[in-house]
C-alpha atoms as a PDB file:
ATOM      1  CA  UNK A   1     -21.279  42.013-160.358  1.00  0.00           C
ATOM      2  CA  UNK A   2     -24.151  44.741-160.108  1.00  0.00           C
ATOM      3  CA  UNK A   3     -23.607  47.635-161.513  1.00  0.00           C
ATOM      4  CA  UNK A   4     -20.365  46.120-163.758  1.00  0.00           C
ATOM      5  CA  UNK A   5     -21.627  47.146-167.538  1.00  0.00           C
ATOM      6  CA  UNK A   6     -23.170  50.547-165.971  1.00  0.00           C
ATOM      7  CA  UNK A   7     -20.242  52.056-164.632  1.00  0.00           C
ATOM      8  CA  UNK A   8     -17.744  50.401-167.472  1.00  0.00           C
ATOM      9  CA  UNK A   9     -20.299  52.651-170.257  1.00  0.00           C
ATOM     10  CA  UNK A  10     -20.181  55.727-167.826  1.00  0.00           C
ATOM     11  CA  UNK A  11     -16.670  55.740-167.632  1.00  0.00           C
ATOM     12  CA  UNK A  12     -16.234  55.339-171.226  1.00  0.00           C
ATOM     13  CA  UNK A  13     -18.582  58.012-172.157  1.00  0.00           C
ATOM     14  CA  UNK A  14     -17.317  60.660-168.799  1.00  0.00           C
ATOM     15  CA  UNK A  15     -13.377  59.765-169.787  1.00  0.00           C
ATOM     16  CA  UNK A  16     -14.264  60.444-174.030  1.00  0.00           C
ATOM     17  CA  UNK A  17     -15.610  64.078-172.783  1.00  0.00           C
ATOM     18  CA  UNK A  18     -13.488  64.998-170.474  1.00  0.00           C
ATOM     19  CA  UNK A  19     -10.521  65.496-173.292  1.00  0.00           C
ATOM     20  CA  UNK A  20     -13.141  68.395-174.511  1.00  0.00           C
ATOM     21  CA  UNK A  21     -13.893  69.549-171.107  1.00  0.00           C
ATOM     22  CA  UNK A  22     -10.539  69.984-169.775  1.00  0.00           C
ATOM     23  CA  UNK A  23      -9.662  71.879-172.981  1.00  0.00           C
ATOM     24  CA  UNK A  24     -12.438  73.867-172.201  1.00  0.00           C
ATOM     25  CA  UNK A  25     -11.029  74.757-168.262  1.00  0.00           C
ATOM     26  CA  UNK A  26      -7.708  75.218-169.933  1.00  0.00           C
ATOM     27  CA  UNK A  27      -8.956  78.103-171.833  1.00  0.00           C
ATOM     28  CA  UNK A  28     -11.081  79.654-169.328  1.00  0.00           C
ATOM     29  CA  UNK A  29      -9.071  82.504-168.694  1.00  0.00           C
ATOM     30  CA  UNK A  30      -6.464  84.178-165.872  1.00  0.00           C
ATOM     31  CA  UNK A  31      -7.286  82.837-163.010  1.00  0.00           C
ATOM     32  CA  UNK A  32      -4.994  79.731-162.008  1.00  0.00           C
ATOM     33  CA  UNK A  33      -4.044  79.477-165.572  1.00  0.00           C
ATOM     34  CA  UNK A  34      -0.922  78.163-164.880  1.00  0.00           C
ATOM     35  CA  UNK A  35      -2.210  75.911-162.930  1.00  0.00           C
ATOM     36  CA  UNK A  36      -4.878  74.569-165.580  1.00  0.00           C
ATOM     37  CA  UNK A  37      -2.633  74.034-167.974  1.00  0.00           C
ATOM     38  CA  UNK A  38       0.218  72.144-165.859  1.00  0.00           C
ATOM     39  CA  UNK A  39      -3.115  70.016-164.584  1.00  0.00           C
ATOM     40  CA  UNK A  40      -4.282  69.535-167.855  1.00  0.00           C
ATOM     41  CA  UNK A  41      -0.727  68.017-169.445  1.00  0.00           C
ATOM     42  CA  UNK A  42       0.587  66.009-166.672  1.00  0.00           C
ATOM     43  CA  UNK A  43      -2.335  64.798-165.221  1.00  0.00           C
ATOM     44  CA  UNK A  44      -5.781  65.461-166.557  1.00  0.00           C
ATOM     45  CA  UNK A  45      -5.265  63.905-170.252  1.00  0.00           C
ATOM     46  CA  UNK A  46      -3.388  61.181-169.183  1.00  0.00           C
ATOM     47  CA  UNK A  47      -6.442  59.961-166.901  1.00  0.00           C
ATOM     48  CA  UNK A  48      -8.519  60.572-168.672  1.00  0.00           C
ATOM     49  CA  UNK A  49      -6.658  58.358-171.499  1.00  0.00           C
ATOM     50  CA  UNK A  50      -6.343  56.087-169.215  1.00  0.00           C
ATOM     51  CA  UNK A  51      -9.545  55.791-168.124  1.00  0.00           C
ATOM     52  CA  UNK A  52     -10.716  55.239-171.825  1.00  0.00           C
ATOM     53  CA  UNK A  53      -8.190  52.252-172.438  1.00  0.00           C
ATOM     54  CA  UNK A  54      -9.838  50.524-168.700  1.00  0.00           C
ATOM     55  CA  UNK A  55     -12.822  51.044-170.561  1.00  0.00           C
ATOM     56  CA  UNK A  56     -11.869  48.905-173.212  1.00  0.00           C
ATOM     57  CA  UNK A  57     -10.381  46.186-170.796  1.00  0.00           C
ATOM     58  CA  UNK A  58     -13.696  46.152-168.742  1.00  0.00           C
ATOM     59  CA  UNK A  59     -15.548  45.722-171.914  1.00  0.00           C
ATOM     60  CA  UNK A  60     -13.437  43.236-172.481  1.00  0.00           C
ATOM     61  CA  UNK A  61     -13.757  41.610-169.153  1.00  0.00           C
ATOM     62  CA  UNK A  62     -10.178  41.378-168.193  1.00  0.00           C
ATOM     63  CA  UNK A  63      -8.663  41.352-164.800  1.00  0.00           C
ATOM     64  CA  UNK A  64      -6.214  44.078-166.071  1.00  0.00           C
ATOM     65  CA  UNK A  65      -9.289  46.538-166.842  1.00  0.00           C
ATOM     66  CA  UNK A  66     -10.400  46.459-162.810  1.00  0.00           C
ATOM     67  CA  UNK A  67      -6.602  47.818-162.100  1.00  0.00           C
ATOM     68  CA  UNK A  68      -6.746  50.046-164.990  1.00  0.00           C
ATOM     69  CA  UNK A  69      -9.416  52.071-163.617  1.00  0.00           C
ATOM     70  CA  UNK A  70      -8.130  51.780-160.277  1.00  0.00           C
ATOM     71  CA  UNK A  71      -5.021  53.722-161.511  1.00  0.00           C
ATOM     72  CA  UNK A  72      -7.203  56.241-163.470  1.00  0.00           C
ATOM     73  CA  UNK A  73      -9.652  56.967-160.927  1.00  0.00           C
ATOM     74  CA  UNK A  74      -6.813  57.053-158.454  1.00  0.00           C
ATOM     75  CA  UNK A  75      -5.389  59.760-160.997  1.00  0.00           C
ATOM     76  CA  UNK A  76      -8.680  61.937-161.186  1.00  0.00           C
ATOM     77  CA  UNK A  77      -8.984  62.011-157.618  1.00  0.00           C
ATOM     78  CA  UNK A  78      -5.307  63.232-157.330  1.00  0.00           C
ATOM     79  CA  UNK A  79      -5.723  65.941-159.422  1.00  0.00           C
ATOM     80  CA  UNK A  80      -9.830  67.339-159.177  1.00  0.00           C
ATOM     81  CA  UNK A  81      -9.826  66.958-155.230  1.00  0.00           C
ATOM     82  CA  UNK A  82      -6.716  69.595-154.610  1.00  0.00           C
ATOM     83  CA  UNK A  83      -7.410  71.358-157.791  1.00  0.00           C
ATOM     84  CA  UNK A  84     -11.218  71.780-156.772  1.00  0.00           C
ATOM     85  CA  UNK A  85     -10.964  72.999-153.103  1.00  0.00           C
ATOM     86  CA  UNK A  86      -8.337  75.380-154.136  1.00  0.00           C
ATOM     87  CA  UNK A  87      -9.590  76.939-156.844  1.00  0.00           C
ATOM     88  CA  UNK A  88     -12.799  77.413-154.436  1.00  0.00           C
ATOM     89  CA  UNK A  89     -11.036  79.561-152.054  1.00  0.00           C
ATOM     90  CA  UNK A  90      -9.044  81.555-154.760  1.00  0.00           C
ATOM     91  CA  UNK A  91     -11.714  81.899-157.089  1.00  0.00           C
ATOM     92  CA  UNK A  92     -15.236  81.102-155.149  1.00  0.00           C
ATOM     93  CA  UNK A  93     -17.322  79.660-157.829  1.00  0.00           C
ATOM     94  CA  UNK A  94     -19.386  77.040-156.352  1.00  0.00           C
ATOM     95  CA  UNK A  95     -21.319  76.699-158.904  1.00  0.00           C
ATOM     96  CA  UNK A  96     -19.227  76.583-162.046  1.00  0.00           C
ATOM     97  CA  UNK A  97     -15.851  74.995-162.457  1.00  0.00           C
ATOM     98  CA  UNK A  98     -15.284  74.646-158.742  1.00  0.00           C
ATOM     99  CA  UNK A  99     -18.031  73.087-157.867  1.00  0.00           C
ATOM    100  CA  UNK A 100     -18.575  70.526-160.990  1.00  0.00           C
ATOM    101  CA  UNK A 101     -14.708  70.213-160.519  1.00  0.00           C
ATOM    102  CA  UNK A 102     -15.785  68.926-157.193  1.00  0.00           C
ATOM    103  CA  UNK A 103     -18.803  67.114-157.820  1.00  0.00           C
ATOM    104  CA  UNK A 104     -16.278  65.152-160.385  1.00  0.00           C
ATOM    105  CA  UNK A 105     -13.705  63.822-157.198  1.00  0.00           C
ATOM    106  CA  UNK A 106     -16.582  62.598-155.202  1.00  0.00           C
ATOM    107  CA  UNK A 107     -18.023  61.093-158.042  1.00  0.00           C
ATOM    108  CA  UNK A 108     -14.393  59.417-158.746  1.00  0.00           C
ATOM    109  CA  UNK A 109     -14.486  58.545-154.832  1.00  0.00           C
ATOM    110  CA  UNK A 110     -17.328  56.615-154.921  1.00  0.00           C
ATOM    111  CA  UNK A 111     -16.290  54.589-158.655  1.00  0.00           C
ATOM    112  CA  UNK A 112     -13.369  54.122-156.920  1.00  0.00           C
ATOM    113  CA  UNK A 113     -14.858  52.469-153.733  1.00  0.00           C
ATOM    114  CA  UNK A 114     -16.803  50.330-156.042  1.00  0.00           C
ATOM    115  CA  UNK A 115     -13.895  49.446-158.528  1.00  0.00           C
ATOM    116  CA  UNK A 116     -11.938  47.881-155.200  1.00  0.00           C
ATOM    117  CA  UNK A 117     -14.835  45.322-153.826  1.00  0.00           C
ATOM    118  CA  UNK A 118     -13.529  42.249-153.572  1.00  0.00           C
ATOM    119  CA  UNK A 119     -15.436  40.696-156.181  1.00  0.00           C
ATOM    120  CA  UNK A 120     -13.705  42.310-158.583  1.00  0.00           C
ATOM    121  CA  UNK A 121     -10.496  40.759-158.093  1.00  0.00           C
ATOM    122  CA  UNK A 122     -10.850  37.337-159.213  1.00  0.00           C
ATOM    123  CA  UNK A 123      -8.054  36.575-162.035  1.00  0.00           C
ATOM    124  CA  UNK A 124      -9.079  36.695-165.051  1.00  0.00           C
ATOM    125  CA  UNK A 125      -6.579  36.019-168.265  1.00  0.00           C
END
């Protein structure tokens, strides 16, 4: 499918930095710390560890890759969407965390439309 190898290195490379990256919003300071951390351990990590081990399985070209990212996108989205819009109203940064934060869900959106075409469900052991 179009677009297959693309997004399979993009996820790769977006899930291997966002380890650094949410250690980064973790530190960032008072504001929702609480929240960042609980974020970081129960959700963001393990997406993002997730999303590195569909990597592999795409690479590999298995039909357990395609639901692999489905869960890991499905797992972003759960956690930057809520996390995003709400640390916009307490905090109003559009343009830093908030908004990349953001930016991140609708990108996850759209990988995630793509990641449940129909062509990508043909079984594949």
């Amino acid at each position: 499918m179009r677009g297959y190898w693309t997004l399979t290195c993009f996820g790769l490379v977006s899930n291997t930095l966002a380890i650094p990256f949410i250690a980064f919003v973790v530190r960032s300071g008072p504001p929702l710390q609480v929240a960042n951390i609980t974020l970081a351990i129960s959700l963001g990590w393990p997406a993002a560890v997730t999303g590195i081990v569909a990597s592999a399985g795409l690479f590999a070209q298995r039909g357990w890759g395609v639901i692999l990212s489905i869960v890991a996108l499905s797992m972003t989205l759960a956690g930057t969407l809520p996390y995003g819009i709400i640390r916009l109203i307490r905090v109003g940064d559009l343009f830093g965390i908030s908004g990349l934060t953001l930016f991140i869900a609708i990108l996850n959106l759209f990988a995630l439309l793509y990641w449940c075409k129909r062509g990508h469900r043909r079984i594949r052991l």
